[in-house]
Protein backbone atom coordinates (compact mmCIF):
# COMPACT_ATOMS: atom_id res chain seq x y z
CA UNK A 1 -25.59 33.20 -16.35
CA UNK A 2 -22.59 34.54 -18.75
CA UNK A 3 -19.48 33.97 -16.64
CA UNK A 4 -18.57 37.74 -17.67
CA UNK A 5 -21.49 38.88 -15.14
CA UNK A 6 -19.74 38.44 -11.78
CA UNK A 7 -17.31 40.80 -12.84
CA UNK A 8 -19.91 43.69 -13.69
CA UNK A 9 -18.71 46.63 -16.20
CA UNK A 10 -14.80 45.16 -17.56
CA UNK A 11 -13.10 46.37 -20.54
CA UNK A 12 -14.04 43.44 -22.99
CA UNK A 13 -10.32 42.01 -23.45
CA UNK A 14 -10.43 41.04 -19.19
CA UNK A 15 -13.43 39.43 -20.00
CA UNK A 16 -12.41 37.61 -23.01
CA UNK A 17 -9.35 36.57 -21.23
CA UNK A 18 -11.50 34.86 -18.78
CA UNK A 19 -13.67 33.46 -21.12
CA UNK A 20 -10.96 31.98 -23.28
CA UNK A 21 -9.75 30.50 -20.10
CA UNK A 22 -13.13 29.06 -18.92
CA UNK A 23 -13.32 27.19 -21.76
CA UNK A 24 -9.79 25.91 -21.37
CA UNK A 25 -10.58 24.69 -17.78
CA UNK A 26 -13.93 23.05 -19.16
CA UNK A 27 -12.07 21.21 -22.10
CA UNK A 28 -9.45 19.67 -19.38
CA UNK A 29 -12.10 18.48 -17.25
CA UNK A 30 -14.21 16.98 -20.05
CA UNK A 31 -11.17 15.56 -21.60
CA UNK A 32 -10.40 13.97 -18.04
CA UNK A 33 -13.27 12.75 -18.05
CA UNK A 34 -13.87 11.09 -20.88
CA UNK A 35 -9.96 9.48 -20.62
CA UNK A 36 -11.88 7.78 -17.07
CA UNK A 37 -14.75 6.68 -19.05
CA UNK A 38 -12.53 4.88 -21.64
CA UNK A 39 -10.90 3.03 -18.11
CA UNK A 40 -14.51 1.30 -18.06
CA UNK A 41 -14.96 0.66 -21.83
CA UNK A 42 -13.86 -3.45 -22.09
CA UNK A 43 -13.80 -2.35 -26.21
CA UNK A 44 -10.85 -0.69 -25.64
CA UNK A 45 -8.61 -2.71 -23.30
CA UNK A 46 -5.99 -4.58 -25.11
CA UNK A 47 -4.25 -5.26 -22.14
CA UNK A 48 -4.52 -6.70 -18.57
CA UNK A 49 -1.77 -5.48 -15.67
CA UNK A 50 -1.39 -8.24 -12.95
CA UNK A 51 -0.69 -7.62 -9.45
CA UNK A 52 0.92 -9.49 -6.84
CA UNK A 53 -2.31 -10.28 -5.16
CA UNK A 54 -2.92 -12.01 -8.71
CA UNK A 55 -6.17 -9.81 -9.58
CA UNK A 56 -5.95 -7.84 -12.73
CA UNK A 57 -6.49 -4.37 -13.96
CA UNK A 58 -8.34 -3.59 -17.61
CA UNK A 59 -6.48 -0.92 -19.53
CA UNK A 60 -5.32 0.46 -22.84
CA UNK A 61 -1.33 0.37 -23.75
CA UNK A 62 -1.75 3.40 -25.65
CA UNK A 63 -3.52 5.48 -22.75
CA UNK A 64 -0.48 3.86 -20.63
CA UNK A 65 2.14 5.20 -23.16
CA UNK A 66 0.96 8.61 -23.08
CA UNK A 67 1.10 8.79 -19.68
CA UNK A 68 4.23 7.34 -18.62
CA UNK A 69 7.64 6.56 -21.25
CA UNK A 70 8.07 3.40 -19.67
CA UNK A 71 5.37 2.14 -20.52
CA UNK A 72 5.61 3.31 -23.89
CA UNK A 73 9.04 1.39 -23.80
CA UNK A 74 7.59 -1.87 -22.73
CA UNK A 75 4.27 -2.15 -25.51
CA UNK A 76 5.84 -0.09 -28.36
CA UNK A 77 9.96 -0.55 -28.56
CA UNK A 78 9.88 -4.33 -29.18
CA UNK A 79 9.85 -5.93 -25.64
CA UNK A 80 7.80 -9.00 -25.10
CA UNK A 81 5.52 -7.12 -23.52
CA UNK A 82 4.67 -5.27 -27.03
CA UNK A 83 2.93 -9.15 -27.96
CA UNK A 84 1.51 -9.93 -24.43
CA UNK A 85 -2.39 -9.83 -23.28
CA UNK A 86 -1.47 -9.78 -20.06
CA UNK A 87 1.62 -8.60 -17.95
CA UNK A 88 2.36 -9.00 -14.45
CA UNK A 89 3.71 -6.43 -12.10
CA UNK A 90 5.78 -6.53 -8.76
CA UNK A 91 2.66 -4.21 -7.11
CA UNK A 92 -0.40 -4.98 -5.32
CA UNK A 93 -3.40 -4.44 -7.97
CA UNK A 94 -4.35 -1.61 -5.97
CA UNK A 95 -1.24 0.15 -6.46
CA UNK A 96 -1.69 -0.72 -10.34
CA UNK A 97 -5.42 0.37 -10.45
CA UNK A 98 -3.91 4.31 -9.04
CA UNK A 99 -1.20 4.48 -11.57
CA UNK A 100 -3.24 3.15 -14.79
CA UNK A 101 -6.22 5.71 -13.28
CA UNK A 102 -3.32 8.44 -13.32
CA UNK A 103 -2.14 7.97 -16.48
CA UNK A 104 -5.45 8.19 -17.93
CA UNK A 105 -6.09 11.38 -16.11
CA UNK A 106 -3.36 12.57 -14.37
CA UNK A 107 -5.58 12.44 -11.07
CA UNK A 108 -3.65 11.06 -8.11
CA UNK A 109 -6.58 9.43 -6.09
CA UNK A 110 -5.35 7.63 -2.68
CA UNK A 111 -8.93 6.47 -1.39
CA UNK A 112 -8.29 3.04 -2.59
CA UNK A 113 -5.89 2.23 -0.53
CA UNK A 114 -7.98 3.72 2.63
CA UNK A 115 -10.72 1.90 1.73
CA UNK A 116 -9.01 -1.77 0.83
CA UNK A 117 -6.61 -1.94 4.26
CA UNK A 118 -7.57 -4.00 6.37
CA UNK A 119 -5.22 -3.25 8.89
CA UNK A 120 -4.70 0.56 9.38
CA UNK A 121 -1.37 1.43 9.99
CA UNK A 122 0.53 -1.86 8.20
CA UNK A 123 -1.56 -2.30 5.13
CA UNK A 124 -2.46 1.32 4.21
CA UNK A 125 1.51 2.17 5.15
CA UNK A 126 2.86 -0.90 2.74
CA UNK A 127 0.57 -0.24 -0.04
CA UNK A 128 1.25 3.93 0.25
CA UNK A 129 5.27 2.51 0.08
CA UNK A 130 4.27 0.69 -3.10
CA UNK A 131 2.51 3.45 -5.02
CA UNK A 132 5.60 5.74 -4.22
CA UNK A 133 8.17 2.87 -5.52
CA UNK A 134 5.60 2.53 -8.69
CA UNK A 135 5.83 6.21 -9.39
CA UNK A 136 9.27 6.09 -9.48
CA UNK A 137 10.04 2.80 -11.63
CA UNK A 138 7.09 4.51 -13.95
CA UNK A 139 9.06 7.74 -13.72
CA UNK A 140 5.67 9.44 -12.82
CA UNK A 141 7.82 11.83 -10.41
CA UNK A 142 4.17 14.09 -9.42
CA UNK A 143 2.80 10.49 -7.77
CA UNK A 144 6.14 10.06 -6.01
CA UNK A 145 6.24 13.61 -4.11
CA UNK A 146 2.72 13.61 -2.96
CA UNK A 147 2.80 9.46 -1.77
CA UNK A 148 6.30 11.38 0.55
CA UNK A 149 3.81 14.35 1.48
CA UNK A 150 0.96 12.15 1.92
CA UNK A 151 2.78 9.89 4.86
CA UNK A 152 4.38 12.96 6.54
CA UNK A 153 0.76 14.33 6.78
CA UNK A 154 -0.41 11.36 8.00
CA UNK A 155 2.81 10.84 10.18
CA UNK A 156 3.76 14.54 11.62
CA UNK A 157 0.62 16.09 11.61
CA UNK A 158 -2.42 13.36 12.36
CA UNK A 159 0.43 11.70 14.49
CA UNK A 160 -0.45 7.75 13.03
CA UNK A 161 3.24 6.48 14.58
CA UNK A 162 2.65 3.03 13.42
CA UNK A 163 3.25 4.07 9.61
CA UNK A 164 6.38 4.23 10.67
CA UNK A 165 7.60 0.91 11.14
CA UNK A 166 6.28 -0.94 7.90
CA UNK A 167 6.77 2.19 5.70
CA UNK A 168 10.47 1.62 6.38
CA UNK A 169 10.06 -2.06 6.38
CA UNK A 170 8.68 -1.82 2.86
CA UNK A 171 11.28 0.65 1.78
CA UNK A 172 14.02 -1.96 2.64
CA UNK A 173 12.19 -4.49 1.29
CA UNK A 174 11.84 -3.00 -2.47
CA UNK A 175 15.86 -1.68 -1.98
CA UNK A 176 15.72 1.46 -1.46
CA UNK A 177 18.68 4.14 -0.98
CA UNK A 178 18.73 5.76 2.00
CA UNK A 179 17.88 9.44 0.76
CA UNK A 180 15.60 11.95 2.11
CA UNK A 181 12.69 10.23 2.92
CA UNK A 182 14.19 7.35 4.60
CA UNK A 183 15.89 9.19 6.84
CA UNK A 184 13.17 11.33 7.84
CA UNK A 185 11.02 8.23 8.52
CA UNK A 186 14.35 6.73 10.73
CA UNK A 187 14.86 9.67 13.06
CA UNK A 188 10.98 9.71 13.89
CA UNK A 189 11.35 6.08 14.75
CA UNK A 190 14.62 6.83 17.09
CA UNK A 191 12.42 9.94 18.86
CA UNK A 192 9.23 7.61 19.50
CA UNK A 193 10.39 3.99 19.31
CA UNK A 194 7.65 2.91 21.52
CA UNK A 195 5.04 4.30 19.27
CA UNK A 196 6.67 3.08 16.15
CA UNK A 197 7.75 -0.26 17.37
CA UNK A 198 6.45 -1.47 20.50
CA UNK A 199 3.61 -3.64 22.19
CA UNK A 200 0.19 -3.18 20.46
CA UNK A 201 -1.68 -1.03 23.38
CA UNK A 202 1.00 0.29 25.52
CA UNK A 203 1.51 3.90 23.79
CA UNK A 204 -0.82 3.72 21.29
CA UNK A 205 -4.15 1.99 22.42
CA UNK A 206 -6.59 0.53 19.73
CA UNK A 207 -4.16 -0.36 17.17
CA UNK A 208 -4.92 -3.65 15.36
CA UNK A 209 -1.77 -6.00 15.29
CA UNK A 210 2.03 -5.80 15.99
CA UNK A 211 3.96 -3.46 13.61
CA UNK A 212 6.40 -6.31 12.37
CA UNK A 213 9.64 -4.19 11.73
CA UNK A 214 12.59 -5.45 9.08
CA UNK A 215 14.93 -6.75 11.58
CA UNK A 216 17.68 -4.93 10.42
CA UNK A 217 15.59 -1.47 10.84
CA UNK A 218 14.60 -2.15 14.70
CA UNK A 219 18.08 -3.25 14.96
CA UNK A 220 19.80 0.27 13.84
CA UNK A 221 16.51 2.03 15.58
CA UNK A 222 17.17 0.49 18.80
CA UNK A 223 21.41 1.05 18.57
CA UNK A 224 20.79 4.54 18.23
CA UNK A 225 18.25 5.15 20.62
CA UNK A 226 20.98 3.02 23.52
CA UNK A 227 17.74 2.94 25.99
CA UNK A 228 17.88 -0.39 28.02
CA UNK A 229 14.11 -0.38 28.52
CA UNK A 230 12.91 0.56 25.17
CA UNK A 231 15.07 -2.14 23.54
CA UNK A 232 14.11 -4.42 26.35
CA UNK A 233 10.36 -4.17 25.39
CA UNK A 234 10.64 -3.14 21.36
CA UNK A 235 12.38 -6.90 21.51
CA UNK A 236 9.89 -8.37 23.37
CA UNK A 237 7.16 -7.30 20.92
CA UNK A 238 8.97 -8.29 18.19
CA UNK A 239 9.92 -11.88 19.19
CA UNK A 240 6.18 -12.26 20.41
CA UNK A 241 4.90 -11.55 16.75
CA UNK A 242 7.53 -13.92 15.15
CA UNK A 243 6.30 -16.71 17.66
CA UNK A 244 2.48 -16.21 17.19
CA UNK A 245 2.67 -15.94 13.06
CA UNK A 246 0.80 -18.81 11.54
CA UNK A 247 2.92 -19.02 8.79
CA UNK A 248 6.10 -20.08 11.09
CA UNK A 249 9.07 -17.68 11.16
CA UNK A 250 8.64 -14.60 8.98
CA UNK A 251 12.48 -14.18 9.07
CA UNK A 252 15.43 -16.21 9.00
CA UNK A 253 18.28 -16.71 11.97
CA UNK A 254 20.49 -14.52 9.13
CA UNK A 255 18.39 -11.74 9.11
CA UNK A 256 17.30 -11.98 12.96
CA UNK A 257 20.99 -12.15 14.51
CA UNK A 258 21.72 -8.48 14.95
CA UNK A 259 18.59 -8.68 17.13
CA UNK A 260 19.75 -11.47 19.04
CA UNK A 261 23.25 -9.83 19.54
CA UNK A 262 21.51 -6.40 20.97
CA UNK A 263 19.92 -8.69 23.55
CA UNK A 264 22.96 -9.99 25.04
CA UNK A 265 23.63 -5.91 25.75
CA UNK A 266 20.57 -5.81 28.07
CA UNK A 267 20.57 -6.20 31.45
CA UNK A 268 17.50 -6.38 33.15
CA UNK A 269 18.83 -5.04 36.44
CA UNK A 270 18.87 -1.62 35.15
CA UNK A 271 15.42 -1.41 34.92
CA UNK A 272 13.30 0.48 37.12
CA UNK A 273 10.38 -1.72 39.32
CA UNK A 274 7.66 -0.10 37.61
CA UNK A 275 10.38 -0.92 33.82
CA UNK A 276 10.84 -4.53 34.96
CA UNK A 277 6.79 -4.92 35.64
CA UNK A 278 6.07 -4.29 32.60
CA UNK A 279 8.32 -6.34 31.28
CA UNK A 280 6.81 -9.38 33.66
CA UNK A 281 3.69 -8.85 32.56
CA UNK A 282 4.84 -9.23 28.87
CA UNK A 283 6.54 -12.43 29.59
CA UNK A 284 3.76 -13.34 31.53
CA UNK A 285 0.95 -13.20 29.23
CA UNK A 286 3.49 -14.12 26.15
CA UNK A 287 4.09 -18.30 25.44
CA UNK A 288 7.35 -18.08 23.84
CA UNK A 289 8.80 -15.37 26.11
CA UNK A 290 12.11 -13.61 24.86
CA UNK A 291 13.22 -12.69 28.02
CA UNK A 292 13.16 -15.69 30.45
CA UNK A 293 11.12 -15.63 33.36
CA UNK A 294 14.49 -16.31 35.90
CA UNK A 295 16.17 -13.29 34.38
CA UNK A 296 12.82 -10.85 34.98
CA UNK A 297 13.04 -12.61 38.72
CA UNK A 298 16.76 -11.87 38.71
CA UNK A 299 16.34 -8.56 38.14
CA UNK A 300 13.71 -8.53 41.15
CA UNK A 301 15.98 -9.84 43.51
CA UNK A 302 18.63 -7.51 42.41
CA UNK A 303 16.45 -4.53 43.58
CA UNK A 304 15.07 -6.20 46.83
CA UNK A 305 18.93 -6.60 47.52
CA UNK A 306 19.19 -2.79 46.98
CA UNK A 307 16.39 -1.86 49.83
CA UNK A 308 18.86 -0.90 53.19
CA UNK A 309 17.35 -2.43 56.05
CA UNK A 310 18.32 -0.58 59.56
CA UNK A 311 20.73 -1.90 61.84
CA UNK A 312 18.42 -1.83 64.42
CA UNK A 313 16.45 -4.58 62.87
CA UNK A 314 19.16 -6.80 61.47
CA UNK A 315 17.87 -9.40 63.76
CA UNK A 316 14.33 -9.81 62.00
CA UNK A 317 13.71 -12.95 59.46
CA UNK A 318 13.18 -11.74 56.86
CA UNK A 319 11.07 -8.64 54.81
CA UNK A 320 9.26 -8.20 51.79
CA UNK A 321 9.39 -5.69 49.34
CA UNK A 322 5.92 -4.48 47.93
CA UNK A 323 6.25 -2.15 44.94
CA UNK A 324 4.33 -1.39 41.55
CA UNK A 325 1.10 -1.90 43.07
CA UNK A 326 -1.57 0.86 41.62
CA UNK A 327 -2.71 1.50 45.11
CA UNK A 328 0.78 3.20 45.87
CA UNK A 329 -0.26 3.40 49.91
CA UNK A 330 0.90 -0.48 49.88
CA UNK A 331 4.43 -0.12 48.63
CA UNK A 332 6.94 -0.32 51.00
CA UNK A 333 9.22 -2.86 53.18
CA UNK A 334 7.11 -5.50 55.25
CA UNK A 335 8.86 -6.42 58.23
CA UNK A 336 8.14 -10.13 60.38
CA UNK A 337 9.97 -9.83 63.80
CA UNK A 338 8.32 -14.16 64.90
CA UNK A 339 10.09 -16.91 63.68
CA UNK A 340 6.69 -18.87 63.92
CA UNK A 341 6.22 -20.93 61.00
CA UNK A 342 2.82 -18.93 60.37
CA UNK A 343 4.27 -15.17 60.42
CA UNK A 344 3.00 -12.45 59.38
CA UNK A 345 4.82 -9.24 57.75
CA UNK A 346 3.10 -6.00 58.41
CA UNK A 347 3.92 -2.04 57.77
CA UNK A 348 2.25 1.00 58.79
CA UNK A 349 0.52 3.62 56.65
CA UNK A 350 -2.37 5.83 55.98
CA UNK A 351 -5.12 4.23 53.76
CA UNK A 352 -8.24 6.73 52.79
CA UNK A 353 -6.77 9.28 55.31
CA UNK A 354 -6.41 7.21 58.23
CA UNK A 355 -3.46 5.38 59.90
CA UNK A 356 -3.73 1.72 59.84
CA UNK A 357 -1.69 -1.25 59.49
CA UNK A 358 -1.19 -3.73 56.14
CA UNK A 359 -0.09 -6.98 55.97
CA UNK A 360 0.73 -9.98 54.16
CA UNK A 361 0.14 -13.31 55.28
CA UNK A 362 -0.80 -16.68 54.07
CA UNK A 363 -4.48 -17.46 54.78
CA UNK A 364 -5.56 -20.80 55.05
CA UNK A 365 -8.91 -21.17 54.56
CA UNK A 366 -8.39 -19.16 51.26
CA UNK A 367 -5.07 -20.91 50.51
CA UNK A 368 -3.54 -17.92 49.13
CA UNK A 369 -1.44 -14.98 49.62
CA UNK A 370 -3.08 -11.93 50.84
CA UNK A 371 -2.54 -8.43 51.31
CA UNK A 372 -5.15 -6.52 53.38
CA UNK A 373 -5.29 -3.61 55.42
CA UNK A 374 -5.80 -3.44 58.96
CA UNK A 375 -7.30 -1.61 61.76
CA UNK A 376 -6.59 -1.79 65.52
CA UNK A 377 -9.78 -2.33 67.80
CA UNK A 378 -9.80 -3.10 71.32
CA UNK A 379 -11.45 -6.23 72.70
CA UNK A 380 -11.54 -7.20 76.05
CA UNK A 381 -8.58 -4.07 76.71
CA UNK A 382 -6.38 -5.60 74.31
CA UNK A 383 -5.32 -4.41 70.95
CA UNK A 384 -6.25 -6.24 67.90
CA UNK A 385 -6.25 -6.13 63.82
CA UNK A 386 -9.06 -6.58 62.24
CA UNK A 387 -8.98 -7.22 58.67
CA UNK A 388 -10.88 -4.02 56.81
CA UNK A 389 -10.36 -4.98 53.08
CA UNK A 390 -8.27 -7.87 51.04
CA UNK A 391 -6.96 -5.46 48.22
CA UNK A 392 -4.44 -8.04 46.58
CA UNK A 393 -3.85 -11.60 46.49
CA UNK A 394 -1.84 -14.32 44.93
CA UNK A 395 -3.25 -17.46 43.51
CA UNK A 396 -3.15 -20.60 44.78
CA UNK A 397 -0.62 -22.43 42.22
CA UNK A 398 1.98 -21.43 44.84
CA UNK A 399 4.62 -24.35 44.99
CA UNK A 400 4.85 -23.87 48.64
CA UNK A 401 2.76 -22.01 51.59
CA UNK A 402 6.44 -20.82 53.40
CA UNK A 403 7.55 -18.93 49.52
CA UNK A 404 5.49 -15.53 48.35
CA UNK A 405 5.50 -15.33 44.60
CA UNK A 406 7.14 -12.65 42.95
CA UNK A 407 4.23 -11.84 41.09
CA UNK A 408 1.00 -13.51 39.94
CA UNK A 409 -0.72 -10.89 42.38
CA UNK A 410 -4.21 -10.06 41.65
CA UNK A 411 -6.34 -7.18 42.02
CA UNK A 412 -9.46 -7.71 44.89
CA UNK A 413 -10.03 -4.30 46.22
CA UNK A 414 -7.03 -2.45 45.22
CA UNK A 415 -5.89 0.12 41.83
CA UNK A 416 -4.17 -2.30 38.97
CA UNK A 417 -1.64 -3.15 38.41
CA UNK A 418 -1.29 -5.40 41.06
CA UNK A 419 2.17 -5.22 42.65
CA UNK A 420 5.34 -7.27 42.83
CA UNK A 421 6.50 -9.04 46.00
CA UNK A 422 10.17 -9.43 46.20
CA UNK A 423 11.61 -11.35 49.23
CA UNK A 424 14.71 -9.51 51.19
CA UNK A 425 17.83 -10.60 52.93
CA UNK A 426 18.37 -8.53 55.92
CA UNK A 427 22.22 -9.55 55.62
């Protein structure tokens, strides 16, 4: 139907205004379409555009001119590029492919990018970094606004933290000056360091790989946050990822020694438990730990010292400290009044609603450390415990039957995580 239908009975000059602009919207779109089919047409390419990743991109230098004066400097002003068949570019071809497609058409199309990355938040983040540096050597200043609107969509509103971290990785990588953008990518990073920065999993479950930060961005990140914990375990991701890359170190001792001076500033003993358990299970599960394993059990020690045992019961043994453990109803001071060489360390509680007893004990025929609960029967008018459940134990790699391990608890019956057993002085 006429286009001038949907607007029923107009005075001729509204509908020839429409009409003239109709046409005008048609003619773009052809003409945009026809520059995309000339992309495909190997007749007209007089010129190759190599990436980084070494694969190349088909175009035409005049197409290339039109759309962006730099490029117009490089094939028609008498460079060496004027003479060249092919020319290689500090961008991933992917990058080149969106800004040869743009200035053919001046359509800014992303879904490259979201389609190539392999990894979700670093590769689609590094190459989105790339297209915005490209727009602005290319001085294509339309490509560089929406790549800055497209990662604070993707950042602020669809909450993807881990852009954060190799979008300002990449940014000091290619130089840049610390305008706008940068800083609104840096304060993020201060308010959720965790998310931005820290163990895959933790905050942000599912994520693919370790966000592998510039050194000197985590360094300024973590300085301005001045949070012993967050440092504490945004190190301890890092360091991890450096010590499981196949291709050795990714940076040099230069580069990493602000991050080696911040962790002389930490002290573990300021740490909650719960802090410092998470920061054992890290060290514990990581080969080249950052944090040795005496300093974690330092830090322990520190807060079993803390616990104030009564005066009353000065005269007992020793005690144990139980904390962290999922099953909260076991956390608590164990106390051991027998100087046997077999004793026992109990403490009362409730467990499913009732009162009952747990303890800790070494069991021989299992030849491990166990924590069970208890319940009193009477046989033969006497009181005993009888064992109910074994919710935690400790493996048997114990160096010795007399010492319980600070951790290396596993889960039997009870809520993960399994808890930490710290051994306590009474004096």
């Amino acid at each position: 139907s006429h286009p001038c239908q949907q607007f029923g009975r107009t005075s001729y000059n509204k509908c020839g205004e429409y009409i003239e602009y109709f046409i005008e919207d048609i003619n773009i779109m052809s003409l945009k379409r026809n520059r995309l089919a000339a992309m495909e047409d190997e007749d007209l390419t007089d010129v190759w555009l190599v990436g980084t990743d070494g694969e190349e991109v088909a175009c035409n230098k005049a197409f290339l001119a039109v759309g962006s004066p730099v490029f117009k400097q490089m094939f028609f002003k008498g460079f060496r590029e004027q003479a060249e068949r092919r020319c290689s570019l500090n961008y991933h071809s992917i990058v080149i492919g969106i800004i040869v497609k743009y200035c053919y058409s001046d359509v800014l199309d992303f879904d490259p990018i979201f389609k190539a990355a392999k990894s979700m938040d670093e590769d689609e983040a590094a190459l989105l970094i790339g297209l915005r540096d490209a727009g602005r050597y290319f001085t294509l200043d339309a490509i560089t606004l929406k790549v800055e609107l497209k990662v604070a969509e993707l950042v602020l509103k669809k909450e993807i933290w881990r852009y954060v971290c190799p979008s300002l990785t990449e940014l000091i990588n290619r130089g840049e000056d610390r305008g706008s953008f940068w800083c609104l990518l840096l304060h993020i990073a201060i308010g959720r360091p965790l998310d931005c920065f820290g163990p895959k999993s933790e905050e942000t479950p599912g994520t693919s790989s370790y966000p592998h930060a510039h050194p000197a961005v985590l360094a300024e990140v973590l300085e301005r946050r001045n949070d012993t914990y967050i440092t504490a375990r945004c190190l301890q991701a890092w360091f991890a990822h450096e010590n499981k890359s196949q291709d050795g170190d990714i940076y040099d001792d230069d580069k990493k020694q602000p991050l080696l001076e911040l962790s002389k500033t930490i002290d573990l003993r300021d740490l909650s438990t719960y802090q410092l358990y998470k920061a054992y299970t890290a060290a514990k599960e990581d080969e080249f730990s950052f944090f040795p394993m005496e300093r974690i059990l330092e830090a322990f020690a520190h807060h079993g010292s803390l616990c104030k045992t009564p005066k009353s019961e000065m005269e007992i043994v020793r005690s144990y400290y139980v904390y962290g453990a999922g099953m909260e109803c076991v956390n608590g001071i164990y106390h051991s009044r027998s100087r046997k060489k077999k004793e026992r360390f109990y403490r009362s509680g409730e467990y499913q609603g009732h009162e009952c007893t747990f303890s800790i004990r070494w069991s021989e025929s299992r030849e491990k450390w166990t924590l069970k609960v208890l319940q009193k029967v009477e046989v033969e008018g006497a009181q005993q415990f009888r064992a109910l459940y074994c919710l935690y134990e400790a493996p048997n790699d114990v160096p010795s039957e007399r010492v319980v391990p600070y951790g290396s608890w596993e889960c039997v019956n009870g809520a993960e995580p399994s808890p930490i057993v710290a051994r306590i002085d009474p004096h």
